[in-house]
Protein backbone atom coordinates (compact mmCIF):
# COMPACT_ATOMS: atom_id res chain seq x y z
CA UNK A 1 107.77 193.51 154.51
CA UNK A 2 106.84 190.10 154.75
CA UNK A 3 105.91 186.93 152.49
CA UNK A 4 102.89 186.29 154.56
CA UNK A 5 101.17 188.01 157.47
CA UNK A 6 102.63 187.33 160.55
CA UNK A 7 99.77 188.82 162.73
CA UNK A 8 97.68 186.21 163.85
CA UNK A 9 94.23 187.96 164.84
CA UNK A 10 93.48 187.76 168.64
CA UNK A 11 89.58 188.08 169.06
CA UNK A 12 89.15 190.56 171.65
CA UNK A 13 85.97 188.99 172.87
CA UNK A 14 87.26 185.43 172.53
CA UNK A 15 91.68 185.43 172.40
CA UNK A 16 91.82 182.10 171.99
CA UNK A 17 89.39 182.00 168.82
CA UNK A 18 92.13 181.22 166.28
CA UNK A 19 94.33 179.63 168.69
CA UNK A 20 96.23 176.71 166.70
CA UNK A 21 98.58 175.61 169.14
CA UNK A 22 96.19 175.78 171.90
CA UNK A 23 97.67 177.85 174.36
CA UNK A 24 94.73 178.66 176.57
CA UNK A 25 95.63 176.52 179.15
CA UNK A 26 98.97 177.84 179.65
CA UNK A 27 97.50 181.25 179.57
CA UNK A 28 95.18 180.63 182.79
CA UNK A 29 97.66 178.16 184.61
CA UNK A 30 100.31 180.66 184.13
CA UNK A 31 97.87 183.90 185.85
CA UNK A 32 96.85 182.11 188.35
CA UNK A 33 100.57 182.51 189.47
CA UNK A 34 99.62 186.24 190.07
CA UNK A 35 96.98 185.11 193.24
CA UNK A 36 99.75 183.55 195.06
CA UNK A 37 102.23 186.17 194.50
CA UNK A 38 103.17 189.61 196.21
CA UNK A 39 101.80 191.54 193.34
CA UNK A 40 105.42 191.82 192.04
CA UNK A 41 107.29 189.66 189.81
CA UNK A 42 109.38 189.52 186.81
CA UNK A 43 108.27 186.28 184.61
CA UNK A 44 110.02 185.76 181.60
CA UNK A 45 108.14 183.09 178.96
CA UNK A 46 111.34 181.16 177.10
CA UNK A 47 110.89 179.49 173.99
CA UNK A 48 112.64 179.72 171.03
CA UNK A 49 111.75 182.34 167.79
CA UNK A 50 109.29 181.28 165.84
CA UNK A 51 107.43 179.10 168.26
CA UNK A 52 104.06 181.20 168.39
CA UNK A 53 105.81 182.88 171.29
CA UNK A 54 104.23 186.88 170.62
CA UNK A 55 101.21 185.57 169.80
CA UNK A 56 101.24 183.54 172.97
CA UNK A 57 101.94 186.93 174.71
CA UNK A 58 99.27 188.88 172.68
CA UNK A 59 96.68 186.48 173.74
CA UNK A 60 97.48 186.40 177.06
CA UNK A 61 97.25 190.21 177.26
CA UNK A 62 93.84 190.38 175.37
CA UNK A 63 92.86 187.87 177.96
CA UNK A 64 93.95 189.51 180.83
CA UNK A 65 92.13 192.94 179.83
CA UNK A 66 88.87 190.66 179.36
CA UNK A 67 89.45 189.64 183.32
CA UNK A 68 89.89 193.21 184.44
CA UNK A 69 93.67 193.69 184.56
CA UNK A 70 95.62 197.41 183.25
CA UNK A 71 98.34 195.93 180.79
CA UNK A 72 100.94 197.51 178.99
CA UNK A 73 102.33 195.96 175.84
CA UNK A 74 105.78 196.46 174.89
CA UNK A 75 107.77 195.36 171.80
CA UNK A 76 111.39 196.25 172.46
CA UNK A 77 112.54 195.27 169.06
CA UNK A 78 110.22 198.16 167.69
CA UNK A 79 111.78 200.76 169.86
CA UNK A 80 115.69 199.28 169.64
CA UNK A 81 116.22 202.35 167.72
CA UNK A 82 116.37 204.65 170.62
CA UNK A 83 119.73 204.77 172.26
CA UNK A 84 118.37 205.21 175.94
CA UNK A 85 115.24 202.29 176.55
CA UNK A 86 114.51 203.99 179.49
CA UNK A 87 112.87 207.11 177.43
CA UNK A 88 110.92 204.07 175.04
CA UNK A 89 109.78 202.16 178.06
CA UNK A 90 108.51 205.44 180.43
CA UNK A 91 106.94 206.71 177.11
CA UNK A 92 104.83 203.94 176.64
CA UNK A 93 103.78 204.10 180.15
CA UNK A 94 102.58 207.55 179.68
CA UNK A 95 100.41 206.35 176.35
CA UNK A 96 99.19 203.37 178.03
CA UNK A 97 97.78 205.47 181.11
CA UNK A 98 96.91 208.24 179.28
CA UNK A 99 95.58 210.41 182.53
CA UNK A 100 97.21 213.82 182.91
CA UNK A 101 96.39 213.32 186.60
CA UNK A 102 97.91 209.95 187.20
CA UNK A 103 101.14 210.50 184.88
CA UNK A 104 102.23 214.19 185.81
CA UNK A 105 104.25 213.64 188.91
CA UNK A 106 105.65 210.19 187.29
CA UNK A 107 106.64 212.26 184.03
CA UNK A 108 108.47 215.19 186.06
CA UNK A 109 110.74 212.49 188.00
CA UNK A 110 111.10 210.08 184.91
CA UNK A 111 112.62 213.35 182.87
CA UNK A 112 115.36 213.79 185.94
CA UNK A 113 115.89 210.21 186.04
CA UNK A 114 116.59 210.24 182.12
CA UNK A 115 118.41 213.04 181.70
CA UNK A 116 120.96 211.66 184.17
CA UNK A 117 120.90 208.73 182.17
CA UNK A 118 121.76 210.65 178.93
CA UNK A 119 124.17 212.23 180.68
CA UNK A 120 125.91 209.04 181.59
CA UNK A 121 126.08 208.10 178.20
CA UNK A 122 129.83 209.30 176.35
CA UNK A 123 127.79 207.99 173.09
CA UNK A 124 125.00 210.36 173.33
CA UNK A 125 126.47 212.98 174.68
CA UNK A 126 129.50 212.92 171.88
CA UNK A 127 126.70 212.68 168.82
CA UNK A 128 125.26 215.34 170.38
CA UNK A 129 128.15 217.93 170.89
CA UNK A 130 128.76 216.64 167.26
CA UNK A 131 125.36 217.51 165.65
CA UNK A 132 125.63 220.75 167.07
CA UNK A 133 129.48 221.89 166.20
CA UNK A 134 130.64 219.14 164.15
CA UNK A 135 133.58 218.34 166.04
CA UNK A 136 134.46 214.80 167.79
CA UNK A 137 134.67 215.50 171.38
CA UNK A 138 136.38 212.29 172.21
CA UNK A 139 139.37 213.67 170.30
CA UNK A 140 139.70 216.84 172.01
CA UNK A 141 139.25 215.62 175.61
CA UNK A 142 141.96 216.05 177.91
CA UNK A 143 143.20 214.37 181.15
CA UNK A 144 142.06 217.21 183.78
CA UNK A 145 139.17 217.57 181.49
CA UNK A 146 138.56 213.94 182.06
CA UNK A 147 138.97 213.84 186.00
CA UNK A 148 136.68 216.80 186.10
CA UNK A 149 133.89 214.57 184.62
CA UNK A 150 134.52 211.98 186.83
CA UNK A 151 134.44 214.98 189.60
CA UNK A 152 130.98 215.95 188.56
CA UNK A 153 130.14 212.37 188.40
CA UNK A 154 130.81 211.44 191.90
CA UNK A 155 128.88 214.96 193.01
CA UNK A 156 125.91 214.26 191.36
CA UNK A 157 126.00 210.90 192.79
CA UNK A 158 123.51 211.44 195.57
CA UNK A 159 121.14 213.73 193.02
CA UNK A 160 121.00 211.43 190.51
CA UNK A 161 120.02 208.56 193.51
CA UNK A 162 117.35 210.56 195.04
CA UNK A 163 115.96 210.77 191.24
CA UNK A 164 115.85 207.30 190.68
CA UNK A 165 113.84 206.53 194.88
CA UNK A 166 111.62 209.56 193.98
CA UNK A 167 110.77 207.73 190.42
CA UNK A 168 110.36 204.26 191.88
CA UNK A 169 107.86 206.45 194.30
CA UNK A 170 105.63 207.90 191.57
CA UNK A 171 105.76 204.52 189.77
CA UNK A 172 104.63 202.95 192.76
CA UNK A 173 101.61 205.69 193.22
CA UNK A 174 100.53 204.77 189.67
CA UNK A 175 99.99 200.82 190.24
CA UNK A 176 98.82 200.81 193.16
CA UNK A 177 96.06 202.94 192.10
CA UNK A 178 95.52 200.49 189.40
CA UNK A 179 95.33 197.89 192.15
CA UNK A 180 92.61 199.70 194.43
CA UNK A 181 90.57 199.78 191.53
CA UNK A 182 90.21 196.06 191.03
CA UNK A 183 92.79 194.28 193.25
CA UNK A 184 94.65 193.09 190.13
CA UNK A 185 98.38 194.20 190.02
CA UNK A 186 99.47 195.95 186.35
CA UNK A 187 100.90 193.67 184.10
CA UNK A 188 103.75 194.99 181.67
CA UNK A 189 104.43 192.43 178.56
CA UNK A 190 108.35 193.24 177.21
CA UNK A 191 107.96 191.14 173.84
CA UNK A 192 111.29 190.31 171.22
CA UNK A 193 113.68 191.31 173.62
CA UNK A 194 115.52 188.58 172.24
CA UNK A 195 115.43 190.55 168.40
CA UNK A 196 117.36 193.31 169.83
CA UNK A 197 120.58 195.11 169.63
CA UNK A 198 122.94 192.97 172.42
CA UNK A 199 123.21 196.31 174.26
CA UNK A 200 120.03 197.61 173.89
CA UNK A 201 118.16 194.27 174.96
CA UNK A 202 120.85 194.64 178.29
CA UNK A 203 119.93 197.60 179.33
CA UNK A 204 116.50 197.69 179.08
CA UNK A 205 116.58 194.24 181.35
CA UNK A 206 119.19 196.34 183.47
CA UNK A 207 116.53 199.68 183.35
CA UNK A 208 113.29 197.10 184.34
CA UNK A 209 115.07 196.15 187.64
CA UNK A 210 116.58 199.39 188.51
CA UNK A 211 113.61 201.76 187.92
CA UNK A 212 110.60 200.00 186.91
CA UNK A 213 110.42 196.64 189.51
CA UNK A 214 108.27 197.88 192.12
CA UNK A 215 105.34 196.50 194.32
CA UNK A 216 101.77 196.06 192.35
CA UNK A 217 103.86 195.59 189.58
CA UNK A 218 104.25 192.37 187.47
CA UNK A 219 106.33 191.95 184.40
CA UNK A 220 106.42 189.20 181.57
CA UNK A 221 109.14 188.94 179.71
CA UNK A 222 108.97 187.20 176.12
CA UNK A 223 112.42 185.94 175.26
CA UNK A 224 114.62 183.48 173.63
CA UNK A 225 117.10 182.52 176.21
CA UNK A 226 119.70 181.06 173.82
CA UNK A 227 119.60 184.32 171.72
CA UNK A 228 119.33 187.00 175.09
CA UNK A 229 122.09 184.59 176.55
CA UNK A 230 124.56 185.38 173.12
CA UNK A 231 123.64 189.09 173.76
CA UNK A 232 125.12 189.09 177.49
CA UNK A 233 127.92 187.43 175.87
CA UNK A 234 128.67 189.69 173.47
CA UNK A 235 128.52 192.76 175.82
CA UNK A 236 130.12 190.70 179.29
CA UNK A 237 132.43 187.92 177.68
CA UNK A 238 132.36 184.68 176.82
CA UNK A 239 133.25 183.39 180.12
CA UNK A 240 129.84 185.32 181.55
CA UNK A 241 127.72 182.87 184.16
CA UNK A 242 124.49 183.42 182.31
CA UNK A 243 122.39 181.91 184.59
CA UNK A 244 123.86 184.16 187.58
CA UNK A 245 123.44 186.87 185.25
CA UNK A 246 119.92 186.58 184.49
CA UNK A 247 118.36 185.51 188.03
CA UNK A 248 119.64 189.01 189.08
CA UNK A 249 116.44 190.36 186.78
CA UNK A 250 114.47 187.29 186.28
CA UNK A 251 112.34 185.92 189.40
CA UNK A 252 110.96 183.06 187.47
CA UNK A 253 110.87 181.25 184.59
CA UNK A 254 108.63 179.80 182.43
CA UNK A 255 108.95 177.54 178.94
CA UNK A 256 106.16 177.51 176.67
CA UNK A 257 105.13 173.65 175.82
CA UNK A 258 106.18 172.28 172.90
CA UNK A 259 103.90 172.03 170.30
CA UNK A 260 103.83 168.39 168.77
CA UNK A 261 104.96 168.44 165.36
CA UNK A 262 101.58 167.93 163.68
CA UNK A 263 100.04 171.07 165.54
CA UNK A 264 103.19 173.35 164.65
CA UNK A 265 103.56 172.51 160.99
CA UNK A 266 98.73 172.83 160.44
CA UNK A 267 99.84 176.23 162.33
CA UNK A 268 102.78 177.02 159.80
CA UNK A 269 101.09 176.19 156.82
CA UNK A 270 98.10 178.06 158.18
CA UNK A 271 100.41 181.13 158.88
CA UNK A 272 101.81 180.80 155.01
CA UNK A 273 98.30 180.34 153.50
CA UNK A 274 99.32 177.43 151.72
CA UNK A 275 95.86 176.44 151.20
CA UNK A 276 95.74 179.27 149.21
CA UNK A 277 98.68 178.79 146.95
CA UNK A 278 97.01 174.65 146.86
CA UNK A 279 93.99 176.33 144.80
CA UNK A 280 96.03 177.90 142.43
CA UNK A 281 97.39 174.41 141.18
CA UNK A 282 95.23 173.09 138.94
CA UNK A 283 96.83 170.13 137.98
CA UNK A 284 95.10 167.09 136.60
CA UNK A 285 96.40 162.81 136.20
CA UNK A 286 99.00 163.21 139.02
CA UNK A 287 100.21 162.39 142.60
CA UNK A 288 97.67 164.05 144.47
CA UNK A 289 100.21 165.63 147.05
CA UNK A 290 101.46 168.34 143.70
CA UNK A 291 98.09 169.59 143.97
CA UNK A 292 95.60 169.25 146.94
CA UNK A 293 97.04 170.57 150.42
CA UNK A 294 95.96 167.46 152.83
CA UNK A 295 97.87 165.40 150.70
CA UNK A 296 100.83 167.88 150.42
CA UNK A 297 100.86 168.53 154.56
CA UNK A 298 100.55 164.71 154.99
CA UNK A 299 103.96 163.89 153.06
CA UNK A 300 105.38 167.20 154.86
CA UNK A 301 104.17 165.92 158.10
CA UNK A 302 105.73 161.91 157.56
CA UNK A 303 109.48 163.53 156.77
CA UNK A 304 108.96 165.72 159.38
CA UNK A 305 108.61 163.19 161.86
CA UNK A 306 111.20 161.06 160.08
CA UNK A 307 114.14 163.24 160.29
CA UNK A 308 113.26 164.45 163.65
CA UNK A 309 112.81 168.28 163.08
CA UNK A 310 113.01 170.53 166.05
CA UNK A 311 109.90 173.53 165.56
CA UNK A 312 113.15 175.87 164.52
CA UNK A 313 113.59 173.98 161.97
CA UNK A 314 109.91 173.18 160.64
CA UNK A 315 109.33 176.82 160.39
CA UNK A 316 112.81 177.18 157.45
CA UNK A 317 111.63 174.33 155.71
CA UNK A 318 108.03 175.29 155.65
CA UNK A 319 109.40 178.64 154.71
CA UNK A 320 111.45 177.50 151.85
CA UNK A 321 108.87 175.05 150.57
CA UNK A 322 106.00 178.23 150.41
CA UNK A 323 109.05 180.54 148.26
CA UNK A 324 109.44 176.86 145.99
CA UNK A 325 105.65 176.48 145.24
CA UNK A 326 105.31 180.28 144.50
CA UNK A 327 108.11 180.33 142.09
CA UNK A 328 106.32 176.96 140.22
CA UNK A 329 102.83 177.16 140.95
CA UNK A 330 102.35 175.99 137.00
CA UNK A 331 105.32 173.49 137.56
CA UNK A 332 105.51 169.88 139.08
CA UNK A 333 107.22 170.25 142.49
CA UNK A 334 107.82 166.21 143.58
CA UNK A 335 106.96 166.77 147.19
CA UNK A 336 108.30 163.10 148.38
CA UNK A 337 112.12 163.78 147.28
CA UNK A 338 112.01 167.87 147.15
CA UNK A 339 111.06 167.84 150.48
CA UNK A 340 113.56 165.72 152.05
CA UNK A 341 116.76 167.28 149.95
CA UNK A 342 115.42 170.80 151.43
CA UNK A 343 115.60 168.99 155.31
CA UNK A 344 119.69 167.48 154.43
CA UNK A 345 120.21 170.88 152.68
CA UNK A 346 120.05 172.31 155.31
CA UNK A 347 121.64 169.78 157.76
CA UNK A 348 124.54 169.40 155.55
CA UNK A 349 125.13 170.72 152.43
CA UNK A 350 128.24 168.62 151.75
CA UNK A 351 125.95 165.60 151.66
CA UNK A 352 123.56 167.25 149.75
CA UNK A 353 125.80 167.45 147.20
CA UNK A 354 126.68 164.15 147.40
CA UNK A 355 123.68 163.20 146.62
CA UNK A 356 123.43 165.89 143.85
CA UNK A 357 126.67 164.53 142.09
CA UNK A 358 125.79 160.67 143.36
CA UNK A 359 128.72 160.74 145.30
CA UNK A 360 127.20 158.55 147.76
CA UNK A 361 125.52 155.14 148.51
CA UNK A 362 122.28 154.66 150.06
CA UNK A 363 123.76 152.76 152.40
CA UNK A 364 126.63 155.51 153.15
CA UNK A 365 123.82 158.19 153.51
CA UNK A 366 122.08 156.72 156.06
CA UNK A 367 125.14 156.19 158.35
CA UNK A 368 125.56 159.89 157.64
CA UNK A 369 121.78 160.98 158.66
CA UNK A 370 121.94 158.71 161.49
CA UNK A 371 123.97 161.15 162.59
CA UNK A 372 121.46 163.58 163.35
CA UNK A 373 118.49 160.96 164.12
CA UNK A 374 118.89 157.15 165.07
CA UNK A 375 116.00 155.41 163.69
CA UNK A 376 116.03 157.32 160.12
CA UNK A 377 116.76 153.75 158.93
CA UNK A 378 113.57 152.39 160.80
CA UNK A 379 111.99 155.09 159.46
CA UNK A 380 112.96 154.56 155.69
CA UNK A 381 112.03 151.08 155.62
CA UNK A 382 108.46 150.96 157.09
CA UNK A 383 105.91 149.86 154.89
CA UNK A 384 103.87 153.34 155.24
CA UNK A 385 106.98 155.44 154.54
CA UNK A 386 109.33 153.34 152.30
CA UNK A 387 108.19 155.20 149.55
CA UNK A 388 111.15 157.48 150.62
CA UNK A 389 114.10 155.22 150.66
CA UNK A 390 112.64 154.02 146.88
CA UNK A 391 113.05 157.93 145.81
CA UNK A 392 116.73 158.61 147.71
CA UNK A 393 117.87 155.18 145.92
CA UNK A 394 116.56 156.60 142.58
CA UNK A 395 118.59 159.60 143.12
CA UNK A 396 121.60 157.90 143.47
CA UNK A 397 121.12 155.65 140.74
CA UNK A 398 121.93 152.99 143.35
CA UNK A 399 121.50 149.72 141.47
CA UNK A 400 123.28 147.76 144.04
CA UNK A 401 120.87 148.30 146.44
CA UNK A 402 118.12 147.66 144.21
CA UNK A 403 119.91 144.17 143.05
CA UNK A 404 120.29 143.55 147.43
CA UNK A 405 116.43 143.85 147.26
CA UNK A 406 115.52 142.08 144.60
CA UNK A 407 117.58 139.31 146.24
CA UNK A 408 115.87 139.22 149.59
CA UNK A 409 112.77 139.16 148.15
CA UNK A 410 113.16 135.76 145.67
CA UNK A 411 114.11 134.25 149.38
CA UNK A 412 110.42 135.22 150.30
CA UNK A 413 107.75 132.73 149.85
CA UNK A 414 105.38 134.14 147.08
CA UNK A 415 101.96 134.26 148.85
CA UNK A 416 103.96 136.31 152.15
CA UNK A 417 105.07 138.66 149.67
CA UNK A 418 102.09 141.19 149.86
CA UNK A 419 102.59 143.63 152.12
CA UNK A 420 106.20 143.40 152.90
CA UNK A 421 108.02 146.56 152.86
CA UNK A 422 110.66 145.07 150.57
CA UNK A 423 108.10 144.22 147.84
CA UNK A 424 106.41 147.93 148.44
CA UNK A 425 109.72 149.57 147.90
CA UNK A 426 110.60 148.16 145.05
CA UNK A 427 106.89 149.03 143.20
CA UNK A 428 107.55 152.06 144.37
CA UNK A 429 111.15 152.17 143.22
CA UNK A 430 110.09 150.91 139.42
CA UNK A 431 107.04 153.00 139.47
CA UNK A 432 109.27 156.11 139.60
CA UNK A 433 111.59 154.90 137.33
CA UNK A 434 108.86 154.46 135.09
CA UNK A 435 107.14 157.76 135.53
CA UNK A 436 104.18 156.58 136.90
CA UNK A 437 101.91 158.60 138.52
CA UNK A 438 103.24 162.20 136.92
CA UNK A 439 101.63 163.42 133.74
CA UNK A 440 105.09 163.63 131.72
CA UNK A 441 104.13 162.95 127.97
CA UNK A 442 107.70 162.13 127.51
CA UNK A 443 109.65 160.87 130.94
CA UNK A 444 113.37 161.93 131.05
CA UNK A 445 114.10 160.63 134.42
CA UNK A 446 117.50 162.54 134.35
CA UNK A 447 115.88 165.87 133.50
CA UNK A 448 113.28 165.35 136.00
CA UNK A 449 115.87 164.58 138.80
CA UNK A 450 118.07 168.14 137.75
CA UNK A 451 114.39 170.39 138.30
CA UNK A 452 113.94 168.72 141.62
CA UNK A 453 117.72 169.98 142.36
CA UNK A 454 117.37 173.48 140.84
CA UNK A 455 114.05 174.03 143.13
CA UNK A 456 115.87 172.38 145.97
CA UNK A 457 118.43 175.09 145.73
CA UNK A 458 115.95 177.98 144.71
CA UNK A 459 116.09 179.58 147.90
CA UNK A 460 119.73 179.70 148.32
CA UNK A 461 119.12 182.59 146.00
CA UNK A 462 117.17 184.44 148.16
CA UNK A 463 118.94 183.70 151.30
CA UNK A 464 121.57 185.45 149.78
CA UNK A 465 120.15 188.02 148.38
CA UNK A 466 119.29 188.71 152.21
CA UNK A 467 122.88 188.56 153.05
CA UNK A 468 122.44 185.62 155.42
């Protein structure tokens, strides 16, 4: 169960109708791979989880049944449950088709094929023989018992090969059907392969290229390499090549454009209905980023950009700033500081907490976020965005900074003053101090500072509660 729907709706007259990282163009590039192809292929679409990636997949599909194309969709994290893919993947076959005709032969050779496969596993077999007597027959298994398994093995060698051709056969018999009917091959989608078990998501790559890779044929694979890539890992070693590994299933390769920052976060915010949770704050007399969302996705969008955030990383913060503004949608939030201790929260907790317990500088703290993004100090002293280094110096209680800017700007001449960013930071600095722009009827900078900390660190809470 989710905090907010995760199901964009694809239009099935128009897919691309609430498109917000408009994808359309990759869509139609990427199928008119198919006309210069051999009507067999396995594509897999790389880009990291929770870039837009199934809903990238969905549309395409949608659009490819509106052009006249049999599809099969297949979510492999939905059906990680059963021990054997094979059964999950020729079972959705069989639903997809739905034509007693069509599927009967396929069925017949895809049960010999499967049973041989079950057969081949000690796992199910053992669970089985254990279900049924309630003994472990690992622990009762002797040596001539043993080579007589591996006798059987090498006999039904050649039976269990001729099952697998005839499949491929009856496979083949089914798409190319599909292809005299409109000259389009069938496309298969495999989506959150990357979600699964390590040795579930490797077999059921290791199943599509044995069994299922045949002419007429085309499948798209939705992954995230880096995560698929641990999996092999974890199953083959550390010392794995996983680029060898993965060209033996994978003909080509495809990763989804990056969204610019200011499409992914309107499509986040969009996917968390924060407009929604924006007209539950009624607040009055107040920086108008507590309370109307343009304001609030401006600042988000400004530190964003500032620190540099890959789209992995947008999507926590966005995450953890919609479970904030739930928990205190009657409450101030302070979206300029708030925001930015989420973003080094997460980069580095150690120097969040130096910033918590002013352990730290300003000028120490940005040596240490330079770390992760050059031109943070560029960044912090523009004139549009200083308003950022004037709330990090309030939270340190950095006077010495302030006095260093106070200095530099008697050495400006009094009528070049306007404008500079030295002169903004500071009204901005003393206009926080001051309470300014927050309807506090009594300002207690100090308690002010500890609720931005306690909301900062609200969803520590929950992260544990989720054991992560």
């Amino acid at each position: 169960m989710g905090m907010f729907n995760n199901n964009l709706e694809i239009d099935m007259l128009n897919p691309f109708k609430n498109d917000k990282l408009q994808r359309d163009e990759e869509v139609r590039n990427l199928t008119a791979l198919f006309e210069i192809l051999d009507n067999q292929m396995v594509l897999a679409i790389n880009s990291q989880w929770g870039t837009g990636k199934t809903t990238f997949l969905k549309m395409w599909n949608q659009y490819l049944i509106n052009e006249g194309y049999k599809t099969i969709f297949f979510n492999a994290w939905e059906n990680d449950y059963v021990e054997e893919p094979f059964i999950a993947f020729v079972d959705e076959i069989r639903e997809s088709i739905n034509d007693d005709n069509k599927i009967k032969g396929f069925m017949e050779k895809a049960k010999d094929v499967g049973l041989a496969l079950v057969k081949q596993s000690p796992k199910i077999v053992s669970k089985a023989v254990k279900n049924k007597t309630g003994i472990d027959s690992e622990e009762f298994i002797s040596d001539d018992e043993l080579s007589k398994i591996v006798s059987d093995k090498i006999d039904n060698y050649n039976k269990n090969k001729k099952s697998v051709v005839e499949f491929r056969k009856e496979l083949e018999k089914i798409a190319l059907k599909e292809f005299e009917k409109n000259k389009k091959p069938m496309i298969i989608f495999v989506d959150e392969l990357d979600r699964c078990r390590p040795n579930y998501a490797i077999n059921l790559l290791e199943r599509i290229k044995h069994f299922f890779n045949v002419q007429n044929i085309v499948f798209i694979l939705g992954i995230d390499k880096e995560a698929v890539s641990n999996s092999i890992r974890v199953i083959y070693g550390e010392q794995t090549d996983i680029n060898g590994y993965l060209t033996r299933f994978i003909d080509l390769e495809y990763r989804l454009k990056r969204s610019s920052n200011e499409q992914y976060i309107n499509y986040m915010l969009s996917k968390c209905n924060f407009i929604e949770v924006f007209e539950s704050r009624n607040f009055r007399d107040t920086f108008s980023a507590e309370y109307q969302y343009y304001d609030f996705s401006r600042v988000l969008m400004q530190v964003v950009i500032g620190f540099n955030l890959s789209l992995r990383d947008i999507e926590k913060i966005v995450v953890e700033l919609y479970m904030i503004l739930k928990a205190n949608i009657r409450n101030y939030i302070y979206p300029y500081p708030l925001i930015m201790l989420c973003i080094i929260k997460k980069r580095n907790r150690d120097l969040y907490n130096k910033i918590k317990y002013k352990q730290i500088t300003y000028n120490e703290l940005i040596l240490k976020l330079k770390q992760h993004n050059e031109n943070i100090q560029e960044w912090l002293e523009e004139s549009e965005t200083c308003v950022f280094k004037a709330y990090l110096i309030w939270l340190l209680n950095d006077s010495i900074e302030i006095d260093r800017i106070k200095e530099k700007i008697e050495t400006i001449e009094v009528n070049k003053r306007y404008g500079d960013k030295d002169v903004i930071c500071l009204e901005n600095y003393e206009s926080i101090v001051s309470g300014k722009g927050y309807s506090w009827v009594r300002y207690d900078g100090i308690r002010v500072k500890e609720k931005i900390f306690a909301m900062a660190e609200l969803y520590d809470n929950f992260t544990l509660i989720n054991g992560e």
